[in-house]
Protein backbone atom coordinates (compact mmCIF):
# COMPACT_ATOMS: atom_id res chain seq x y z
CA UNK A 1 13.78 -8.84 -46.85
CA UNK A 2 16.62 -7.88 -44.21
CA UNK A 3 17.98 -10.59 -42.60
CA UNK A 4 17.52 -8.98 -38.82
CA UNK A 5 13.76 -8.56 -39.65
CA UNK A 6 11.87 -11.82 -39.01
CA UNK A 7 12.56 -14.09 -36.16
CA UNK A 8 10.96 -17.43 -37.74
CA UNK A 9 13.20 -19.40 -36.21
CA UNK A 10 12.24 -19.26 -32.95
CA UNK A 11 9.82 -22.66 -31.95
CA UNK A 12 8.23 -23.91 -28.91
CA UNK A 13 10.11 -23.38 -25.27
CA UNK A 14 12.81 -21.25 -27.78
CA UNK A 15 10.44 -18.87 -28.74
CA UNK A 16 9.05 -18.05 -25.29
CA UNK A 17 12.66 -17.63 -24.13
CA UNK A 18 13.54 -15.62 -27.44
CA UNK A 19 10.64 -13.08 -26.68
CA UNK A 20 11.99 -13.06 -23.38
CA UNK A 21 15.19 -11.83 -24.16
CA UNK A 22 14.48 -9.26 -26.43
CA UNK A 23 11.23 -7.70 -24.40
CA UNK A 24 14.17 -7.88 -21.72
CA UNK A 25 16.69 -5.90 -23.78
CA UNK A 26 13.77 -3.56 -24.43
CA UNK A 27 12.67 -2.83 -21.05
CA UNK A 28 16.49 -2.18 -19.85
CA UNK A 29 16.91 0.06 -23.20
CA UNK A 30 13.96 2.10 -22.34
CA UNK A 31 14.60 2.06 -18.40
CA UNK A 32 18.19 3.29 -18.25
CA UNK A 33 18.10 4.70 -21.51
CA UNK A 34 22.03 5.95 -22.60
CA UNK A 35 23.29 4.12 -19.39
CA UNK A 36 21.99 0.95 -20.27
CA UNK A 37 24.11 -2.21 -21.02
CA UNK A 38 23.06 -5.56 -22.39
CA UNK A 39 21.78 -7.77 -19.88
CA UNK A 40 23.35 -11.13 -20.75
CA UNK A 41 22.43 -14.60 -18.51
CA UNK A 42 20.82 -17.89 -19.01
CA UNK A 43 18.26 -17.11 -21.09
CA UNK A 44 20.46 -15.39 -23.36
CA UNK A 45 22.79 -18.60 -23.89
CA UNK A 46 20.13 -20.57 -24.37
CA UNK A 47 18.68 -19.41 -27.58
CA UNK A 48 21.51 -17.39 -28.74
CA UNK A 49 23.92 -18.36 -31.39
CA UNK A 50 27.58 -17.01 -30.41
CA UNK A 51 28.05 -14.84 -27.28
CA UNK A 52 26.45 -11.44 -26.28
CA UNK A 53 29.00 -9.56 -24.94
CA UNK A 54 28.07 -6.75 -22.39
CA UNK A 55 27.70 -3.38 -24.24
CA UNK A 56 26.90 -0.13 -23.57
CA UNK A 57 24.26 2.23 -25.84
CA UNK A 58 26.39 4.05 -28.69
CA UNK A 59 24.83 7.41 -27.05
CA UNK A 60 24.43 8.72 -31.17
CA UNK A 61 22.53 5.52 -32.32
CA UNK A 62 20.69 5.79 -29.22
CA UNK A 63 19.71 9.81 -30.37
CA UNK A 64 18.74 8.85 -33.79
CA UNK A 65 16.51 5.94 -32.68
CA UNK A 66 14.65 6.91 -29.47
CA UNK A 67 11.34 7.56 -30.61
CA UNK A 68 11.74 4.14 -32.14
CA UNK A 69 12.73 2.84 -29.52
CA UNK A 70 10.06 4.40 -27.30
CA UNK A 71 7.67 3.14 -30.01
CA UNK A 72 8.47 -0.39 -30.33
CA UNK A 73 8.29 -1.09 -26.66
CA UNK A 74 4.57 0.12 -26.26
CA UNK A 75 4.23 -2.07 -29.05
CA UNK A 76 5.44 -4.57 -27.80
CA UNK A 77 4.72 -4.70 -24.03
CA UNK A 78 0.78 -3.94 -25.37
CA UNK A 79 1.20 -7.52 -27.64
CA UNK A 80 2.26 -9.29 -25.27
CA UNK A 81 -0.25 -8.32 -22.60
CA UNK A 82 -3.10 -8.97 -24.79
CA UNK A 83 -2.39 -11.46 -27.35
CA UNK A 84 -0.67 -15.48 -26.80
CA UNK A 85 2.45 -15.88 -27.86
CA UNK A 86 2.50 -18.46 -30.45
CA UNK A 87 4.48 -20.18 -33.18
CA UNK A 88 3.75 -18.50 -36.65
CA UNK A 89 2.48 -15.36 -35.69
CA UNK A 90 3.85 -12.94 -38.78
CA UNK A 91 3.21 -9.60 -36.51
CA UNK A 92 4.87 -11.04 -33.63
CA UNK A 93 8.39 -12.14 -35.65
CA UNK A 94 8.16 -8.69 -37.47
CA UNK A 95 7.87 -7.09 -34.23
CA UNK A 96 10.49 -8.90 -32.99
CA UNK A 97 12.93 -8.64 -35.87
CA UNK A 98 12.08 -4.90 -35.38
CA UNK A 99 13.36 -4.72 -31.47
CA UNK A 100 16.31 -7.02 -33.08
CA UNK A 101 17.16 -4.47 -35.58
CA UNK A 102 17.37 -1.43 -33.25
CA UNK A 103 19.00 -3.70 -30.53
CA UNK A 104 21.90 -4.20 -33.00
CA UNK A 105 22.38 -0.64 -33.65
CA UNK A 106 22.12 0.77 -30.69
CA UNK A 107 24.75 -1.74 -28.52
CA UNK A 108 26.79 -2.23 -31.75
CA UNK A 109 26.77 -5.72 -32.02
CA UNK A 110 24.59 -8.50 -33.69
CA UNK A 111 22.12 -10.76 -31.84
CA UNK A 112 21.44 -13.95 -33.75
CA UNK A 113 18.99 -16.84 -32.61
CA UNK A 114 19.84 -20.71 -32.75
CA UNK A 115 19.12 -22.32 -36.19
CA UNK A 116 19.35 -18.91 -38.06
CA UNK A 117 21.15 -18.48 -41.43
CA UNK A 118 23.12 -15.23 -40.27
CA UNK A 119 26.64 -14.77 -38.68
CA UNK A 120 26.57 -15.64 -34.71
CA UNK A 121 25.94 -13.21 -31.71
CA UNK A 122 29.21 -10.93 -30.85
CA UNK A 123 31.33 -8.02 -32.05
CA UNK A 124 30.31 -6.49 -35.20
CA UNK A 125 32.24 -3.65 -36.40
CA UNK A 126 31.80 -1.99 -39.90
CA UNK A 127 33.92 0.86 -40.78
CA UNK A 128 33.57 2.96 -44.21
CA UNK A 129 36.50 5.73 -44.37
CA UNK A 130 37.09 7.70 -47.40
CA UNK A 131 40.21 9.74 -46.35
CA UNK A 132 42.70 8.40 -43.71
CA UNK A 133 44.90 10.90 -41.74
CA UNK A 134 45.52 9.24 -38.46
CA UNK A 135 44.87 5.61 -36.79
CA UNK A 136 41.99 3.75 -37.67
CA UNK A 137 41.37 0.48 -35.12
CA UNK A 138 38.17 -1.70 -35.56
CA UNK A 139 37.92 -3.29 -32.23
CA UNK A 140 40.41 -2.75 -29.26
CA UNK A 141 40.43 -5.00 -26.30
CA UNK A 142 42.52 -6.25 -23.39
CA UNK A 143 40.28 -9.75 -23.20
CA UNK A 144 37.85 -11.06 -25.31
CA UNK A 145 36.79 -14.84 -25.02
CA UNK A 146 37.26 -17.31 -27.26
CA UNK A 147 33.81 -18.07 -27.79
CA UNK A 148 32.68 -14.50 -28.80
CA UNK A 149 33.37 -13.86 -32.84
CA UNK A 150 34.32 -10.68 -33.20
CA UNK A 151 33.67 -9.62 -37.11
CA UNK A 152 35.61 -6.55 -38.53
CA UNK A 153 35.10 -4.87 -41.72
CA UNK A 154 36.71 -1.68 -42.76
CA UNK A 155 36.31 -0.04 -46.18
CA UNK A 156 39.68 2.12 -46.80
CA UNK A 157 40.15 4.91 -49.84
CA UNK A 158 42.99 6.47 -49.31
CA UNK A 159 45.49 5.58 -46.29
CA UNK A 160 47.76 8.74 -46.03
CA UNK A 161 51.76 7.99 -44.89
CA UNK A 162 52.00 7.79 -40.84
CA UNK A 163 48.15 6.47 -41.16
CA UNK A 164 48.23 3.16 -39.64
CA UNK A 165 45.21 0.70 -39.95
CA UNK A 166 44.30 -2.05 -37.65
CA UNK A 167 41.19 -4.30 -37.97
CA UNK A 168 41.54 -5.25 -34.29
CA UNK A 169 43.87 -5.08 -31.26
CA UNK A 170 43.25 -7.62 -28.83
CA UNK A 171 45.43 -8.24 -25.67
CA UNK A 172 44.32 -11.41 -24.73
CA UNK A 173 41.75 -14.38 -25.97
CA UNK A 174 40.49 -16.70 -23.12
């Protein structure tokens, strides 16, 4: 099963927070729609694993997922109006690994609970390019801070002459 699917990690005050933060991401997803940024805080250090980084929706995974997305959070808000939020509940960690799922696509980076077995919140960037021409940069940045991992993967076939390839490009780490 995919790793982003099922929160079952998430116990006690953790899980209250952890639903929290994602019916929060939700909301701000579905209220500001392709102007929407992550809304980082508190809560969001408190049960996360790395550093959420403020993003903005990538406007074409936002296109390909709205009716998901629209989805989900009826879903979602409905639960949680009418049932208890409670520790082993399979629909509510499916449901939540769901919101995860689309979360991480749309704002590009991964979200990852305390005590899970996956790499930590931050920068994620995947990159799959047959046929290089021009530059290819995974992540450029005048700051990132130290505490947010930023993961770059690029899958290269051919690299033309004058084609150059950088994973990232980072100005400064504080």
């Amino acid at each position: 099963m995919d790793e982003a699917l099922v929160l079952s990690t998430l116990t006690g005050a953790a899980l209250t927070q952890g639903v929290a933060f994602i019916y929060r991401q939700l909301e701000n997803l579905v209220k500001n729609k392709r102007n929407a940024r992550t809304v980082t805080g508190v809560e969001a250090e408190a049960v996360l694993a790395g550093s959420l980084r403020p993003a903005r929706v990538d406007p074409e995974s936002y296109e390909q997922r709205q009716q998901e997305i629209d989805l989900l959070y009826g879903i979602l808000t409905s639960y949680l109006k009418n049932a208890y939020v409670r520790e082993g509940d399979v629909h509510l960690q499916y449901l939540l690994g769901s919101v995860r799922r689309v979360l991480e696509d749309v704002y590009k980076q991964r979200i990852t609970f305390v005590g899970e077995d996956r790499p930590p919140s931050g920068v994620n960037v995947e990159q799959e390019i047959e046929d290089v021409h021009s530059s290819v940069i995974g992540v450029e940045a005048r700051r990132v801070a130290s505490n947010v991992p930023v993961d770059v993967r690029q899958k290269l076939g051919t690299v033309h002459e004058d084609a150059p390839v950088v994973g990232a490009k980072i100005d400064e780490i504080s």
